[in-house]
PDB file of N, CA and C in Angstrom:
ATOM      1  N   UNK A   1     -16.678  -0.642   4.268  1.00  0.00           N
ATOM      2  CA  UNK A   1     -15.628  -1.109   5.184  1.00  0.00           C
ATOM      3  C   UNK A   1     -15.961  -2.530   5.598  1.00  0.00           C
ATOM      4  N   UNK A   2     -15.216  -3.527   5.119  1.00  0.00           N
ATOM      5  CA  UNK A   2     -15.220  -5.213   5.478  1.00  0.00           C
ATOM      6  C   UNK A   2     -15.356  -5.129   6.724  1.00  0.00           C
ATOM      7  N   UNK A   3     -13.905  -4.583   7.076  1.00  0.00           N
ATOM      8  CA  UNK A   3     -14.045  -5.105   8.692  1.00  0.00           C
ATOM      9  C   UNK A   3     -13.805  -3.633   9.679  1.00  0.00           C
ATOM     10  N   UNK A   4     -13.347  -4.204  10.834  1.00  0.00           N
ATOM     11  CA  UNK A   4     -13.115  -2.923  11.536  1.00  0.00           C
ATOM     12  C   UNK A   4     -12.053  -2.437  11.530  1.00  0.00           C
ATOM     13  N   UNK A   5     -11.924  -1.217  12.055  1.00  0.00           N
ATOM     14  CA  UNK A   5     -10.406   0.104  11.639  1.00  0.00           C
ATOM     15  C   UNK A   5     -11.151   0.991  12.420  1.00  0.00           C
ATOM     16  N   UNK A   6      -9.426   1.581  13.152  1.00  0.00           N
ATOM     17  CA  UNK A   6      -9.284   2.620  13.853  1.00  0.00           C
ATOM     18  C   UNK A   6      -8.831   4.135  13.129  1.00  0.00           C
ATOM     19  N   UNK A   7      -9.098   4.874  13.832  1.00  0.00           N
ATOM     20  CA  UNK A   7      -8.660   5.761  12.804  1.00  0.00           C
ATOM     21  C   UNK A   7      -7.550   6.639  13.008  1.00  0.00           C
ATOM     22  N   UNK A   8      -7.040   7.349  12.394  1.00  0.00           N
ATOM     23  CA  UNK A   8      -5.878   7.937  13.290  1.00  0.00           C
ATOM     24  C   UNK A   8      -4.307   7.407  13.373  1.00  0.00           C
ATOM     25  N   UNK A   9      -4.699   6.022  13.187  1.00  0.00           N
ATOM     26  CA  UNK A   9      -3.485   4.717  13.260  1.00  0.00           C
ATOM     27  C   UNK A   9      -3.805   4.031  12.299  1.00  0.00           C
ATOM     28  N   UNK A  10      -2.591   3.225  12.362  1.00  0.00           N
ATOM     29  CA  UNK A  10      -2.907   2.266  11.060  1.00  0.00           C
ATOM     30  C   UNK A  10      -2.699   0.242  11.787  1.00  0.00           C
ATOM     31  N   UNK A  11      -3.900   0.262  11.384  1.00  0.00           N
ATOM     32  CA  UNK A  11      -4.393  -0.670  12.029  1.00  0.00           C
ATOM     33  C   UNK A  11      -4.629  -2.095  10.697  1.00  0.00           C
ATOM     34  N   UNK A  12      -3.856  -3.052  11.061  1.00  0.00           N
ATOM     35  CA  UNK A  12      -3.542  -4.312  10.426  1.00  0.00           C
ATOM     36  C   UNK A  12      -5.264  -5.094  10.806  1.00  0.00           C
ATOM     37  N   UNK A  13      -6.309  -4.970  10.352  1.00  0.00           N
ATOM     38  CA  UNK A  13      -7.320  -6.197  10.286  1.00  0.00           C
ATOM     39  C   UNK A  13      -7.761  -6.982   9.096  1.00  0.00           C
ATOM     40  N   UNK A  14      -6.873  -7.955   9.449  1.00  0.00           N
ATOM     41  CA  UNK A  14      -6.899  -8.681   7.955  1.00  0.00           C
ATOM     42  C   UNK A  14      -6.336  -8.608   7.165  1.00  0.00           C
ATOM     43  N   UNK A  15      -6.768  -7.998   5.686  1.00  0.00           N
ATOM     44  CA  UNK A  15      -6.679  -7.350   4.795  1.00  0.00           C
ATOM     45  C   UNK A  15      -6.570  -6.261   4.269  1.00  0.00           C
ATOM     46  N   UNK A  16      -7.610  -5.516   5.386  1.00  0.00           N
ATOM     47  CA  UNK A  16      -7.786  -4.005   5.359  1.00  0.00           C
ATOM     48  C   UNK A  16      -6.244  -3.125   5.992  1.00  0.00           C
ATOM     49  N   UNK A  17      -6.718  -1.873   5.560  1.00  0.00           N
ATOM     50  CA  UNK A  17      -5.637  -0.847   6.206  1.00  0.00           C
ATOM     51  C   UNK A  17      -6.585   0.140   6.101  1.00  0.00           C
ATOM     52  N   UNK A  18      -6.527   1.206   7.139  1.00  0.00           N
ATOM     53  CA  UNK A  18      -7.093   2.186   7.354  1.00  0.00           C
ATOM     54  C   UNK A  18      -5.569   3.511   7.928  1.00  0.00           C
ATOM     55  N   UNK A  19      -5.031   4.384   7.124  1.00  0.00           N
ATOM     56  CA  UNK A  19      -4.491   5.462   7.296  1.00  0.00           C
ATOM     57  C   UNK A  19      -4.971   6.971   7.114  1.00  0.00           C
ATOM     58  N   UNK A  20      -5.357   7.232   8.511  1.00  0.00           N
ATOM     59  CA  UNK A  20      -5.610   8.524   8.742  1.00  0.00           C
ATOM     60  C   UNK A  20      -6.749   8.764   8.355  1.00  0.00           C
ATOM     61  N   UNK A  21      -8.079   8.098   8.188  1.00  0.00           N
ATOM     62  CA  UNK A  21      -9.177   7.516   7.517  1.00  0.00           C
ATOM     63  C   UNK A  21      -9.278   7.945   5.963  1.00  0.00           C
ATOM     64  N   UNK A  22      -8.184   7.097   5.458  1.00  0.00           N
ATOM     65  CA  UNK A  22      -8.074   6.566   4.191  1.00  0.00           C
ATOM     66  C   UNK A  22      -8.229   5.012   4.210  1.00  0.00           C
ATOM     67  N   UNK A  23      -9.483   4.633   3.707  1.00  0.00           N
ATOM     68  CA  UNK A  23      -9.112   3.169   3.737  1.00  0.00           C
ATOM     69  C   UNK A  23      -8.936   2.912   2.233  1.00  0.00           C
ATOM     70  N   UNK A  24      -7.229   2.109   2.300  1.00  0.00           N
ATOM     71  CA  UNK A  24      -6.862   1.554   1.068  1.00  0.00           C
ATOM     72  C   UNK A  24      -7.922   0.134   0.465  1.00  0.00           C
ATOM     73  N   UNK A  25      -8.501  -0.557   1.236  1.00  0.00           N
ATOM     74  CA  UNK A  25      -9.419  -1.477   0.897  1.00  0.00           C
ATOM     75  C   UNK A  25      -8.505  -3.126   1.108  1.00  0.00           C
ATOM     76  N   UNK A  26      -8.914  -3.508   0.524  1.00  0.00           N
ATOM     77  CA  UNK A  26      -8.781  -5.246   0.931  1.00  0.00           C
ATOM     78  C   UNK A  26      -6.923  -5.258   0.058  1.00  0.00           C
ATOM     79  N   UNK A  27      -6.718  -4.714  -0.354  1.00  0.00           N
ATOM     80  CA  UNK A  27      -5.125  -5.043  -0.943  1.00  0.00           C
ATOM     81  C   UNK A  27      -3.817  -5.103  -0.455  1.00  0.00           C
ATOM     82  N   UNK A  28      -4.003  -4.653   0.717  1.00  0.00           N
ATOM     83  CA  UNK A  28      -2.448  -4.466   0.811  1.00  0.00           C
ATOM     84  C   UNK A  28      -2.074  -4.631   2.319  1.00  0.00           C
ATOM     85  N   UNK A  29      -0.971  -5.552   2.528  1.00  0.00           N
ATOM     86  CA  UNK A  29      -0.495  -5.967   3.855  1.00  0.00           C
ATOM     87  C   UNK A  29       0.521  -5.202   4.331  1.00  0.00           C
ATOM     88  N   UNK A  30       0.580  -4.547   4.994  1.00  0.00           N
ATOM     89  CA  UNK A  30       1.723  -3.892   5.587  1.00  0.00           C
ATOM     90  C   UNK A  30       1.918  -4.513   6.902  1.00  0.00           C
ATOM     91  N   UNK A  31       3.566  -4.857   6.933  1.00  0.00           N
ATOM     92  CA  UNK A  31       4.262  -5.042   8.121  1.00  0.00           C
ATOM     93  C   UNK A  31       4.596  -3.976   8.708  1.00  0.00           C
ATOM     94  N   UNK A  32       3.898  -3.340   9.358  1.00  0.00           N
ATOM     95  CA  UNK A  32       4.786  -2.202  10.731  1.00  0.00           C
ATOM     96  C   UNK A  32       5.741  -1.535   9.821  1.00  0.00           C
ATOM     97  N   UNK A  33       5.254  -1.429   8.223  1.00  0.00           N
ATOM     98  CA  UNK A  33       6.231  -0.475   8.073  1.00  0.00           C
ATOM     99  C   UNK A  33       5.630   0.536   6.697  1.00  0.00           C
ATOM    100  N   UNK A  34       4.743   1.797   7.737  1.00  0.00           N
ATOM    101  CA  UNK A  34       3.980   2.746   7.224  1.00  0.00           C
ATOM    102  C   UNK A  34       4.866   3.847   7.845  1.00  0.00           C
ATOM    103  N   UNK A  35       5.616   4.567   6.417  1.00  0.00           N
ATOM    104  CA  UNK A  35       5.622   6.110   6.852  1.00  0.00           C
ATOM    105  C   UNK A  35       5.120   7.032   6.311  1.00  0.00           C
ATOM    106  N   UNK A  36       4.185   7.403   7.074  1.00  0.00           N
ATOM    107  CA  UNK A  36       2.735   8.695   6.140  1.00  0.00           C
ATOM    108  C   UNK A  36       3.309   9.682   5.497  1.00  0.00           C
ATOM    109  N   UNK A  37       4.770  10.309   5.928  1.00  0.00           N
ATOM    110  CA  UNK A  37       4.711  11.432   5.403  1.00  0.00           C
ATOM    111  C   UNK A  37       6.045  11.026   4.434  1.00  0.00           C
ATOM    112  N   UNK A  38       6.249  10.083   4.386  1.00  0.00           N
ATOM    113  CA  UNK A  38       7.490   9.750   3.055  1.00  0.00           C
ATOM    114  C   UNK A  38       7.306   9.164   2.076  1.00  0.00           C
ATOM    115  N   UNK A  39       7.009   7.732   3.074  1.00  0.00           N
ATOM    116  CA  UNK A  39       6.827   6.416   2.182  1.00  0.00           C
ATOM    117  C   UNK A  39       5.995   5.353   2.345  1.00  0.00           C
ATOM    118  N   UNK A  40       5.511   4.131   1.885  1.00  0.00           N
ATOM    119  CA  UNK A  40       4.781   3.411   2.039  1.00  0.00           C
ATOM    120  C   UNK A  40       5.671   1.909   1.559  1.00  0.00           C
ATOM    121  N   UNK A  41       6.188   1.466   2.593  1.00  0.00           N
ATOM    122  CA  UNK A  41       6.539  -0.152   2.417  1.00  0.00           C
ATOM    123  C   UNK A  41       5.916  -1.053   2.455  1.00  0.00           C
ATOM    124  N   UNK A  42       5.469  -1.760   1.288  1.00  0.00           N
ATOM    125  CA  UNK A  42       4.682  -2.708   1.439  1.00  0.00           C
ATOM    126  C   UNK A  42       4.865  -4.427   1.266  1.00  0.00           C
ATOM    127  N   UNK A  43       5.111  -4.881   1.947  1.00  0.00           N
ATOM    128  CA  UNK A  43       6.278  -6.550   1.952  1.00  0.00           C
ATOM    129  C   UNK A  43       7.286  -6.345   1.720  1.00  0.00           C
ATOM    130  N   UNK A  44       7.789  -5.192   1.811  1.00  0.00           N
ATOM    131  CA  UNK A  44       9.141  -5.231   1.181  1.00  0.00           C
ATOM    132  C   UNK A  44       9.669  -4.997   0.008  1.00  0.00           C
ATOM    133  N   UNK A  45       8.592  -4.777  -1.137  1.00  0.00           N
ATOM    134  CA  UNK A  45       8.400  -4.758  -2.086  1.00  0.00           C
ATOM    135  C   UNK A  45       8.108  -3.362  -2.832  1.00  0.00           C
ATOM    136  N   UNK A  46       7.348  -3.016  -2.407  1.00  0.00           N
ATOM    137  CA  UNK A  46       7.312  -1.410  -3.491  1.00  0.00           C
ATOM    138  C   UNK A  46       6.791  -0.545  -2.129  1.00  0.00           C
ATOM    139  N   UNK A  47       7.944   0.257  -2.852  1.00  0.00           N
ATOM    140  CA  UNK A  47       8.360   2.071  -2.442  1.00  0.00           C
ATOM    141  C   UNK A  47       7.403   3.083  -3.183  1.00  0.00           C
ATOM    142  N   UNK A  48       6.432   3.555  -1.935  1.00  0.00           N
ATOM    143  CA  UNK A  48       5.614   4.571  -2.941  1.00  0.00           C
ATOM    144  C   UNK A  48       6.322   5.430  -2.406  1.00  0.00           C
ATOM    145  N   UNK A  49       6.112   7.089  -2.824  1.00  0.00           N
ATOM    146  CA  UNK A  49       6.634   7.903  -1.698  1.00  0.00           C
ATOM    147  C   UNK A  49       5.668   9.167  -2.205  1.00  0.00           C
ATOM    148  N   UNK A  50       4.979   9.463  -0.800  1.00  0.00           N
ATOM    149  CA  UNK A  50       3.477  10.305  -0.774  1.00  0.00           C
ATOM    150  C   UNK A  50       2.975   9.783  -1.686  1.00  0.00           C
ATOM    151  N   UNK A  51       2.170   8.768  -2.219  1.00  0.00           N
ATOM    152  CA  UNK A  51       1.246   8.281  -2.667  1.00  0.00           C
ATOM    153  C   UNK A  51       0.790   7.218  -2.102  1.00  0.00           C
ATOM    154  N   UNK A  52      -0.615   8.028  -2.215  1.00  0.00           N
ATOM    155  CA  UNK A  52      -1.874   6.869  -1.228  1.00  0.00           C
ATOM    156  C   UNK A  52      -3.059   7.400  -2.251  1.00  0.00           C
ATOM    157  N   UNK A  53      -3.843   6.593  -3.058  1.00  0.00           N
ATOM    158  CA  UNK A  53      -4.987   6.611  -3.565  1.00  0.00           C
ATOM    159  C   UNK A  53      -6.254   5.951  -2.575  1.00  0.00           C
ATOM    160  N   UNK A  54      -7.003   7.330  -2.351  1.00  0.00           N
ATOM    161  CA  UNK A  54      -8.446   7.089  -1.156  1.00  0.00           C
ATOM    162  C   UNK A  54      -9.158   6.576  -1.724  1.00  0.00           C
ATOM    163  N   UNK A  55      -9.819   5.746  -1.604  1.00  0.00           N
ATOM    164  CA  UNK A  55     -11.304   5.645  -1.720  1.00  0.00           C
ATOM    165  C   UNK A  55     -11.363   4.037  -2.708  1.00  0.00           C
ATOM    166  N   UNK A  56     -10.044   4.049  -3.348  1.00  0.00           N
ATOM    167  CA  UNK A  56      -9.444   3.071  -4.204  1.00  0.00           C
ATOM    168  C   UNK A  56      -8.485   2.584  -4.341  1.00  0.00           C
ATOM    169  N   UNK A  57      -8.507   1.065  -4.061  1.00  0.00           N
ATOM    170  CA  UNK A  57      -7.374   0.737  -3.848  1.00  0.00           C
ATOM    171  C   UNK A  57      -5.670   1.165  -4.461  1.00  0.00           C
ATOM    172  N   UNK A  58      -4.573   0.887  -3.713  1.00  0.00           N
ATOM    173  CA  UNK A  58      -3.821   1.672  -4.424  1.00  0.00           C
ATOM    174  C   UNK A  58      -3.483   0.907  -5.955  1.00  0.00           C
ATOM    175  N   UNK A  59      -2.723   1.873  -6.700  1.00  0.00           N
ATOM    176  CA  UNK A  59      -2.445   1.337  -8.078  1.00  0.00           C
ATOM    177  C   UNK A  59      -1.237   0.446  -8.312  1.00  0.00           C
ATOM    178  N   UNK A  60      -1.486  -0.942  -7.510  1.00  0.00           N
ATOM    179  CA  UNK A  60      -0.082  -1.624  -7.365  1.00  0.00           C
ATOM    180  C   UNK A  60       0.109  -2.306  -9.061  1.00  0.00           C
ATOM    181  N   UNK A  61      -0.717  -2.602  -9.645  1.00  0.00           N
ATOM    182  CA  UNK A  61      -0.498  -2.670 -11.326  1.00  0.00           C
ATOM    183  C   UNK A  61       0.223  -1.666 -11.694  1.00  0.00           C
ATOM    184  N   UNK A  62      -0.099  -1.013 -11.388  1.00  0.00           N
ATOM    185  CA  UNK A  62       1.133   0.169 -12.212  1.00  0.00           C
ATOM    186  C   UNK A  62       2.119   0.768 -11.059  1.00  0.00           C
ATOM    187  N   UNK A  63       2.672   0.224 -10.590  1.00  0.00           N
ATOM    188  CA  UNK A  63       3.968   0.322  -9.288  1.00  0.00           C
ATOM    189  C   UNK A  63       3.873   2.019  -9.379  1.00  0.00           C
ATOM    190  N   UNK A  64       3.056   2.471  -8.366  1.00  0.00           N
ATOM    191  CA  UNK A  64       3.743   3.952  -8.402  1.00  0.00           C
ATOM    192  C   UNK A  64       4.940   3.997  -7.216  1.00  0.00           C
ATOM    193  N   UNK A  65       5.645   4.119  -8.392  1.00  0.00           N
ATOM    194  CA  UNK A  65       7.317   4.345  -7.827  1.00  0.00           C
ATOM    195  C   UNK A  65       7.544   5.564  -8.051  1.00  0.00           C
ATOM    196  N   UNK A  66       7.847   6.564  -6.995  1.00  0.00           N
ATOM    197  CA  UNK A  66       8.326   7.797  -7.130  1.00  0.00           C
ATOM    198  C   UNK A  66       9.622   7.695  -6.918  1.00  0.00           C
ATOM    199  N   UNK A  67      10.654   8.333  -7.722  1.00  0.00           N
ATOM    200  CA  UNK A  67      12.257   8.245  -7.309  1.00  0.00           C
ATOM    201  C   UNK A  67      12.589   6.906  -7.927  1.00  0.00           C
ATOM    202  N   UNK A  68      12.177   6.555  -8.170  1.00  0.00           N
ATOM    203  CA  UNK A  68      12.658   5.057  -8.855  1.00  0.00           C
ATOM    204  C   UNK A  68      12.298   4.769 -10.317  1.00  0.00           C
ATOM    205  N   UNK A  69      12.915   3.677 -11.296  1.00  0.00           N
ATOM    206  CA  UNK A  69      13.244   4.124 -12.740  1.00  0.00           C
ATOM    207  C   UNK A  69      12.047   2.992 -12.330  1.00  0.00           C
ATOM    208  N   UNK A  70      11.708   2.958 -14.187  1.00  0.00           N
ATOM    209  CA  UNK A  70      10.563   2.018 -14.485  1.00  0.00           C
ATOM    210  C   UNK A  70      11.097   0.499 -14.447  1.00  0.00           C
ATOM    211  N   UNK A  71      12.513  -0.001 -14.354  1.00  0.00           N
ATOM    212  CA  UNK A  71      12.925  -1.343 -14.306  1.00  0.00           C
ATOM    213  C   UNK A  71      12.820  -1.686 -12.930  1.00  0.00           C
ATOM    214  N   UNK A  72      13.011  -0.834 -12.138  1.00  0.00           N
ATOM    215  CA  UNK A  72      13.028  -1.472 -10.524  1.00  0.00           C
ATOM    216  C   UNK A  72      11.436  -1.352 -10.234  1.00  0.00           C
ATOM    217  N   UNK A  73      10.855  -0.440 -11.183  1.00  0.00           N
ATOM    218  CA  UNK A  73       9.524  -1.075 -11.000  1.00  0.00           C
ATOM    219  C   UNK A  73       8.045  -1.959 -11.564  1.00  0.00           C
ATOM    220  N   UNK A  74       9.053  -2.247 -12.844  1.00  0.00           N
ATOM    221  CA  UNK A  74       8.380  -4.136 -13.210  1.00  0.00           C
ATOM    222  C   UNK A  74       9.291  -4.811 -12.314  1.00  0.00           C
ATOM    223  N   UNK A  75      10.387  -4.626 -11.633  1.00  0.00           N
ATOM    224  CA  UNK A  75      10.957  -5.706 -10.969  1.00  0.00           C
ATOM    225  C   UNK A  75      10.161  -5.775  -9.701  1.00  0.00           C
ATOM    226  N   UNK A  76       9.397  -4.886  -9.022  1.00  0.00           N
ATOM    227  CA  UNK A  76       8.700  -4.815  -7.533  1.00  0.00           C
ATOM    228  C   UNK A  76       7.845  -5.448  -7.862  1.00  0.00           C
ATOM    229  N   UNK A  77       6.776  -5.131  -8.906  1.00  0.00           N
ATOM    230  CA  UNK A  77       5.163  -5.543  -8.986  1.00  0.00           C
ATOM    231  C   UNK A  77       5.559  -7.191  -9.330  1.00  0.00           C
ATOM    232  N   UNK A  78       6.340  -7.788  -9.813  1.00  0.00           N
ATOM    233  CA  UNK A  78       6.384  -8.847 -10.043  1.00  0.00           C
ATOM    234  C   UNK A  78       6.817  -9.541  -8.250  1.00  0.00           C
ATOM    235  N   UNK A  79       7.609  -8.799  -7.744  1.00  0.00           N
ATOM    236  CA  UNK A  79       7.570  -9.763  -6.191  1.00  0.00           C
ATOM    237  C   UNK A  79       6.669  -9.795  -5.383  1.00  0.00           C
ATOM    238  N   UNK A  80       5.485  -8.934  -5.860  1.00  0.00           N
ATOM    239  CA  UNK A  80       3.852  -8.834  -4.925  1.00  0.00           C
ATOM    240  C   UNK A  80       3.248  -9.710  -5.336  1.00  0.00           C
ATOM    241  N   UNK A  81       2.389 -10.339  -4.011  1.00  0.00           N
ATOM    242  CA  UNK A  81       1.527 -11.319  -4.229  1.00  0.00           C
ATOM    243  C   UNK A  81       0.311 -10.984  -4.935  1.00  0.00           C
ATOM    244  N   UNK A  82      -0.359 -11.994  -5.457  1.00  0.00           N
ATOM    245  CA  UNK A  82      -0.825 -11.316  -6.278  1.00  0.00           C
ATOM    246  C   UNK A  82      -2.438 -10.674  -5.848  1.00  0.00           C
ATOM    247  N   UNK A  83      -2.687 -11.137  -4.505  1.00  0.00           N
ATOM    248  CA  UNK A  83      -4.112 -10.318  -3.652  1.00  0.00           C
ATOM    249  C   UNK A  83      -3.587  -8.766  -3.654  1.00  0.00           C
ATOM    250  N   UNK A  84      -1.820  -8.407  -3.786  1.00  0.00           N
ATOM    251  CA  UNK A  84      -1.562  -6.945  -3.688  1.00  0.00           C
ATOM    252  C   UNK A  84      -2.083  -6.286  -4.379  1.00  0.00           C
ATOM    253  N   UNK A  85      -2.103  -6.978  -6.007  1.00  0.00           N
ATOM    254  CA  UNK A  85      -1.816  -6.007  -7.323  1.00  0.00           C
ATOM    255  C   UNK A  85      -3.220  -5.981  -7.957  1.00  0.00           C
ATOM    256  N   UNK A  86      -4.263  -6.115  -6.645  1.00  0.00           N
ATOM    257  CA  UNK A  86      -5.890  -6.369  -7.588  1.00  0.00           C
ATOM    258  C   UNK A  86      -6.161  -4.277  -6.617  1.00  0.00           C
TER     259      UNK A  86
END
């Protein structure tokens, strides 16, 4: 763990994210817009839905898009920066 995280909440330090003590690791910025039990918005950009990979960062190279076709999702991974998709 880089930095510090709360647990329980999801707590913006830095880089990090910590959900429900899952820490996704240094990748991924979320704006205030985490829903644990649906979806995961991340810039605006890609729609996971119930997928969170622990321990490792998530698999934004390979857009896991649930509910969504494979064109809307080379079209997401291409609008992530690119600190998202490591």
């Amino acid at each position: 763990i880089d930095q510090a995280l709360l647990v329980g909440k999801v707590l913006l330090v830095g880089k990090a994210l910590l959900v429900d003590q899952a820490l996704l690791g240094k990748a991924l910025l979320i704006d205030r817009a985490l829903l644990v039990d649906r979806a995961l918005l991340i810039d605006q950009a890609l729609l996971v839905d119930q997928a969170l990979l622990v321990g490792k960062a998530l698999l934004i190279d390979q857009a896991l898009l649930y509910r969504v076709g494979k064109r809307r999702s080379r079209l997401y991974t291409r609008q992530l920066p690119k600190m998202c998709r490591r």
